[in-house]
C-alpha atoms as a PDB file:
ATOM      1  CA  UNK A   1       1.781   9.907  64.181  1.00  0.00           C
ATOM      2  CA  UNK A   2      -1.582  10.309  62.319  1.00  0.00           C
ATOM      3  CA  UNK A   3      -3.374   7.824  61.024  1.00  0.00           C
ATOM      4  CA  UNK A   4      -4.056   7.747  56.836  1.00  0.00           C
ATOM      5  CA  UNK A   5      -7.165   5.841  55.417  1.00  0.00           C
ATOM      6  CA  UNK A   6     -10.445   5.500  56.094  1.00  0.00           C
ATOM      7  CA  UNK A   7     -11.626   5.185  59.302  1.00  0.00           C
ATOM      8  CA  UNK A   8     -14.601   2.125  59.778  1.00  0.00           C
ATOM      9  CA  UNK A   9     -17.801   2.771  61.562  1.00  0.00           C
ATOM     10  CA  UNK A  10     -18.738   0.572  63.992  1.00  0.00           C
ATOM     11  CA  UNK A  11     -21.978  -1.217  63.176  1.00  0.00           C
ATOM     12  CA  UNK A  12     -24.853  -0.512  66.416  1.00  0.00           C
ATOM     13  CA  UNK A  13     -27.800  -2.044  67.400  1.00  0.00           C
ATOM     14  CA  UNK A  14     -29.805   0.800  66.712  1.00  0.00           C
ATOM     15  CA  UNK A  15     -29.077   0.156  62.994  1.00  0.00           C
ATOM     16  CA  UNK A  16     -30.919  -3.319  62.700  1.00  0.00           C
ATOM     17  CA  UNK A  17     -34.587  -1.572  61.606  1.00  0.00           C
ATOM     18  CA  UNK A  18     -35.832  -3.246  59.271  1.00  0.00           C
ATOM     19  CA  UNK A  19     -37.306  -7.181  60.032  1.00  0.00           C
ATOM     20  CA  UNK A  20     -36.295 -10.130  58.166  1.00  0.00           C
ATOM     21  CA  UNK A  21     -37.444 -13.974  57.506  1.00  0.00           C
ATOM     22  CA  UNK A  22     -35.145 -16.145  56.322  1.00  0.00           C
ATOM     23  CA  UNK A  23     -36.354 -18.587  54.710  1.00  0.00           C
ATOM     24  CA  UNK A  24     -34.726 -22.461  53.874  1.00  0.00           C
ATOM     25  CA  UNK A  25     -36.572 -25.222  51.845  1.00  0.00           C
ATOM     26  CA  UNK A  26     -37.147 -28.994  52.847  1.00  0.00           C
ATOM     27  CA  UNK A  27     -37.139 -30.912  49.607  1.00  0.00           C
ATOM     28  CA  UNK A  28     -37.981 -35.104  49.414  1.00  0.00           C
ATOM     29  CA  UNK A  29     -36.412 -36.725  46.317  1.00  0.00           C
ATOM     30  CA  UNK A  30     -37.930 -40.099  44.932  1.00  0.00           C
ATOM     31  CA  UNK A  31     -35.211 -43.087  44.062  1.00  0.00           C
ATOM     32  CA  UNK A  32     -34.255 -41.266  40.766  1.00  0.00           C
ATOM     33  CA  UNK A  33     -33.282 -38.313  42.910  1.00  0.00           C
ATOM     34  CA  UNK A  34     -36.469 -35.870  41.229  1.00  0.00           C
ATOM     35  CA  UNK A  35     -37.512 -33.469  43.638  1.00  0.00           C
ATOM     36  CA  UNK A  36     -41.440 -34.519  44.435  1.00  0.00           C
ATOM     37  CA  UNK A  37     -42.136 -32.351  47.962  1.00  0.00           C
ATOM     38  CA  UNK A  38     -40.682 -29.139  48.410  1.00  0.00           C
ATOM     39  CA  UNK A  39     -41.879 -27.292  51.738  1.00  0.00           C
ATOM     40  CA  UNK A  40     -40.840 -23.437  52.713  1.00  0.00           C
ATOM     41  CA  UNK A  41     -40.283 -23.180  56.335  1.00  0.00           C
ATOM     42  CA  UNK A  42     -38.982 -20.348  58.046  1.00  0.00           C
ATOM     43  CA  UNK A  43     -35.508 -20.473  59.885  1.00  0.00           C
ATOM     44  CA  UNK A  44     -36.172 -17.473  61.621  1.00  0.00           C
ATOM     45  CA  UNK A  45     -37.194 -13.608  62.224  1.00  0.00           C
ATOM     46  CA  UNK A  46     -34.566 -10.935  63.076  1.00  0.00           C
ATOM     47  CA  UNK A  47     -33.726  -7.512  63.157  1.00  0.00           C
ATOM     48  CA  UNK A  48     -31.772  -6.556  60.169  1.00  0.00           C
ATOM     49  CA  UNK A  49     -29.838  -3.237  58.296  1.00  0.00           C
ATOM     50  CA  UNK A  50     -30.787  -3.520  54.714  1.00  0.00           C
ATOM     51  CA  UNK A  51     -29.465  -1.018  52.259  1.00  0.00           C
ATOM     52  CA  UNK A  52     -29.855  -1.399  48.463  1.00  0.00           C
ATOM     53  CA  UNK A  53     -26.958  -1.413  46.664  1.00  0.00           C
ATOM     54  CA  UNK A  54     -27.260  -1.256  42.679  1.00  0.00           C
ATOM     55  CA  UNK A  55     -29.899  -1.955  40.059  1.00  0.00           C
ATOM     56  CA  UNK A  56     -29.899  -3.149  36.304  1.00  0.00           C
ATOM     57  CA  UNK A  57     -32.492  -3.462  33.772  1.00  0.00           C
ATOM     58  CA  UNK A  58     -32.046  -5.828  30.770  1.00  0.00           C
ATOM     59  CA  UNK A  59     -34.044  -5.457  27.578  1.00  0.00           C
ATOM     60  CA  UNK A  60     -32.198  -8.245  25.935  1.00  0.00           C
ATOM     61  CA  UNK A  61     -35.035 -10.979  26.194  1.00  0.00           C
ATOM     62  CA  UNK A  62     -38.582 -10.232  25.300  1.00  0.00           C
ATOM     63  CA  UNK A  63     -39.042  -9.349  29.057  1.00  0.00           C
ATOM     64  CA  UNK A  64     -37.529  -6.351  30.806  1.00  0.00           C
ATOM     65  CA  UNK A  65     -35.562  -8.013  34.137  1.00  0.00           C
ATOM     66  CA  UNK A  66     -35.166  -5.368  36.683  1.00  0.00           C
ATOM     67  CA  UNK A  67     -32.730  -6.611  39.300  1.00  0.00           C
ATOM     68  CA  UNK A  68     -31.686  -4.685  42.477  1.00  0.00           C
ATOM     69  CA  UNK A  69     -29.163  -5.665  45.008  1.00  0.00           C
ATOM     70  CA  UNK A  70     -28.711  -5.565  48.331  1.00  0.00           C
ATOM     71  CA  UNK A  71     -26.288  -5.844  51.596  1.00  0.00           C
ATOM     72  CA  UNK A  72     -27.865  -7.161  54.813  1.00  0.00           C
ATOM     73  CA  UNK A  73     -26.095  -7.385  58.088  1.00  0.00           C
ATOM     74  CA  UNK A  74     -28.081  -9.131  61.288  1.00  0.00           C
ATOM     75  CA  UNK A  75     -26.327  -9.878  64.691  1.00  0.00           C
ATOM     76  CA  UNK A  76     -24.164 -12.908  63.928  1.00  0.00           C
ATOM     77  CA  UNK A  77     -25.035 -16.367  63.792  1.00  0.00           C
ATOM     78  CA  UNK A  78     -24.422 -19.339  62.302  1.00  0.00           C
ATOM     79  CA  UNK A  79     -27.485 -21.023  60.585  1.00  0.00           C
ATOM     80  CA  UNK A  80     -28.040 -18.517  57.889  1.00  0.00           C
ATOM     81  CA  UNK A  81     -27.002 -20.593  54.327  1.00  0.00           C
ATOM     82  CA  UNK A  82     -25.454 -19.587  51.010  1.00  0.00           C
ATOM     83  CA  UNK A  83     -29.310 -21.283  49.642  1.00  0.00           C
ATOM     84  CA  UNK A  84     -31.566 -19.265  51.938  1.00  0.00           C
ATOM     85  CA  UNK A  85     -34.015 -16.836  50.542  1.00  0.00           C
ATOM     86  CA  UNK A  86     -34.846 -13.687  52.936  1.00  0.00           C
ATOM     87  CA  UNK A  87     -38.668 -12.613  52.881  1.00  0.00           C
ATOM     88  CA  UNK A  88     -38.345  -8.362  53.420  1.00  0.00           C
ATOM     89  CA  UNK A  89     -41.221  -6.219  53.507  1.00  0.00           C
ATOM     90  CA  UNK A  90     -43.137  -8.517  51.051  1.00  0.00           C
ATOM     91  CA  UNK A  91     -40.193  -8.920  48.553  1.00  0.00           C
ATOM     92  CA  UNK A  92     -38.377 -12.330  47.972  1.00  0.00           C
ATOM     93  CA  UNK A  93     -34.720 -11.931  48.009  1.00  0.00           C
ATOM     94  CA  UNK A  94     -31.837 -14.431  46.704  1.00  0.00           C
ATOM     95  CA  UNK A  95     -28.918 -14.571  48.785  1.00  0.00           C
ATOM     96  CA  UNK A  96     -25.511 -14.237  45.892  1.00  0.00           C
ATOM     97  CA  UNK A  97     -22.957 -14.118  48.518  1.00  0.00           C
ATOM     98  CA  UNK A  98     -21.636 -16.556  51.340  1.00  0.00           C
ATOM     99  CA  UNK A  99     -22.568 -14.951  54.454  1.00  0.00           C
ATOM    100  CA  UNK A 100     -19.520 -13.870  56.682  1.00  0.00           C
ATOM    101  CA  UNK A 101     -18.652 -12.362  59.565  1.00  0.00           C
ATOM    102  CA  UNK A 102     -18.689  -8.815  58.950  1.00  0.00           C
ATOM    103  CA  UNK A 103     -15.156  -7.534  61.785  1.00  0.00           C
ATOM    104  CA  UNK A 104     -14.154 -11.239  62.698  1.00  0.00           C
ATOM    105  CA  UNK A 105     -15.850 -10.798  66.412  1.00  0.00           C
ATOM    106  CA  UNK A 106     -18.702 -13.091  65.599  1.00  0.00           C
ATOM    107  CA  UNK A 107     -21.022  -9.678  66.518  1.00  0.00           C
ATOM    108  CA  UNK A 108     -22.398  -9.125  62.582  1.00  0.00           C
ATOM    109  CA  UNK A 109     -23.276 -11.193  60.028  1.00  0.00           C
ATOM    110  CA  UNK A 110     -23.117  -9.837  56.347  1.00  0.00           C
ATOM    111  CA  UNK A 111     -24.306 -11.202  52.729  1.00  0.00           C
ATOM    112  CA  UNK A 112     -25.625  -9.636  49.584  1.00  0.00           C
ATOM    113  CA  UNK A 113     -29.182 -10.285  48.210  1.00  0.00           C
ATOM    114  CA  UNK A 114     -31.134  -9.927  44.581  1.00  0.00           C
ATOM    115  CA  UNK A 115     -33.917  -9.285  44.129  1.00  0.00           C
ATOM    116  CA  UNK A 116     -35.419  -9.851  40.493  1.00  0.00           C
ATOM    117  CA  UNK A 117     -39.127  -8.176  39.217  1.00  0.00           C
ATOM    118  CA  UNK A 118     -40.130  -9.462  35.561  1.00  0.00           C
ATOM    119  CA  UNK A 119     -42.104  -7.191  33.570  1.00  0.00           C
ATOM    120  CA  UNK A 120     -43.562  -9.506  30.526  1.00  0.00           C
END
């Protein structure tokens, strides 16, 4: 019997090249519940695949936004946040996806990213 479909290839170690912060804010509120302190602190370094997915440029404001996405995948774990931020090779990037477990092992960890650059 052969087997139709796409075959998946399994992620390797040797594919995490690039390195990665990920980054989480503290924030203290007053009574009113205003943000007064908010403090960047880094949740940690690790070894990451990050490949760029799409980009988009939007001339619809008096600004061009220039958007490009991305898909990360580090070794699994369970800290990383829908609200994190990821610092990668100088750019800041916005996680837009829930990270999840990339083959249901608990062996990758996988979200998408944007970055936006504002030309005004």
């Amino acid at each position: 019997m052969r087997q139709v479909g796409l075959a998946l290839k399994q992620m390797t170690v040797d594919e995490l090249s690039e390195r990665i912060s990920v980054i989480y804010y503290e924030t203290e509120r007053n009574n009113r519940g205003d943000i007064i302190k908010r403090e960047e602190n880094v949740r940690c370094m690790v070894w990451a695949k990050v490949l760029p997915l799409t980009g988009k440029i939007e001339d619809t404001t008096p600004e061009r936004i220039n958007t490009v996405t991305y898909r990360i995948t580090i070794r699994y774990r369970t800290d990383i946040l829908p609200d994190d931020e990821i610092i990668w090779r100088g750019r800041r990037l916005k996680i837009t996806t829930a990270p999840y477990d990339l083959e249901n092992r608990r062996t990758w960890l996988q979200f998408e990213c944007m970055e936006v650059i504002k030309d005004g």
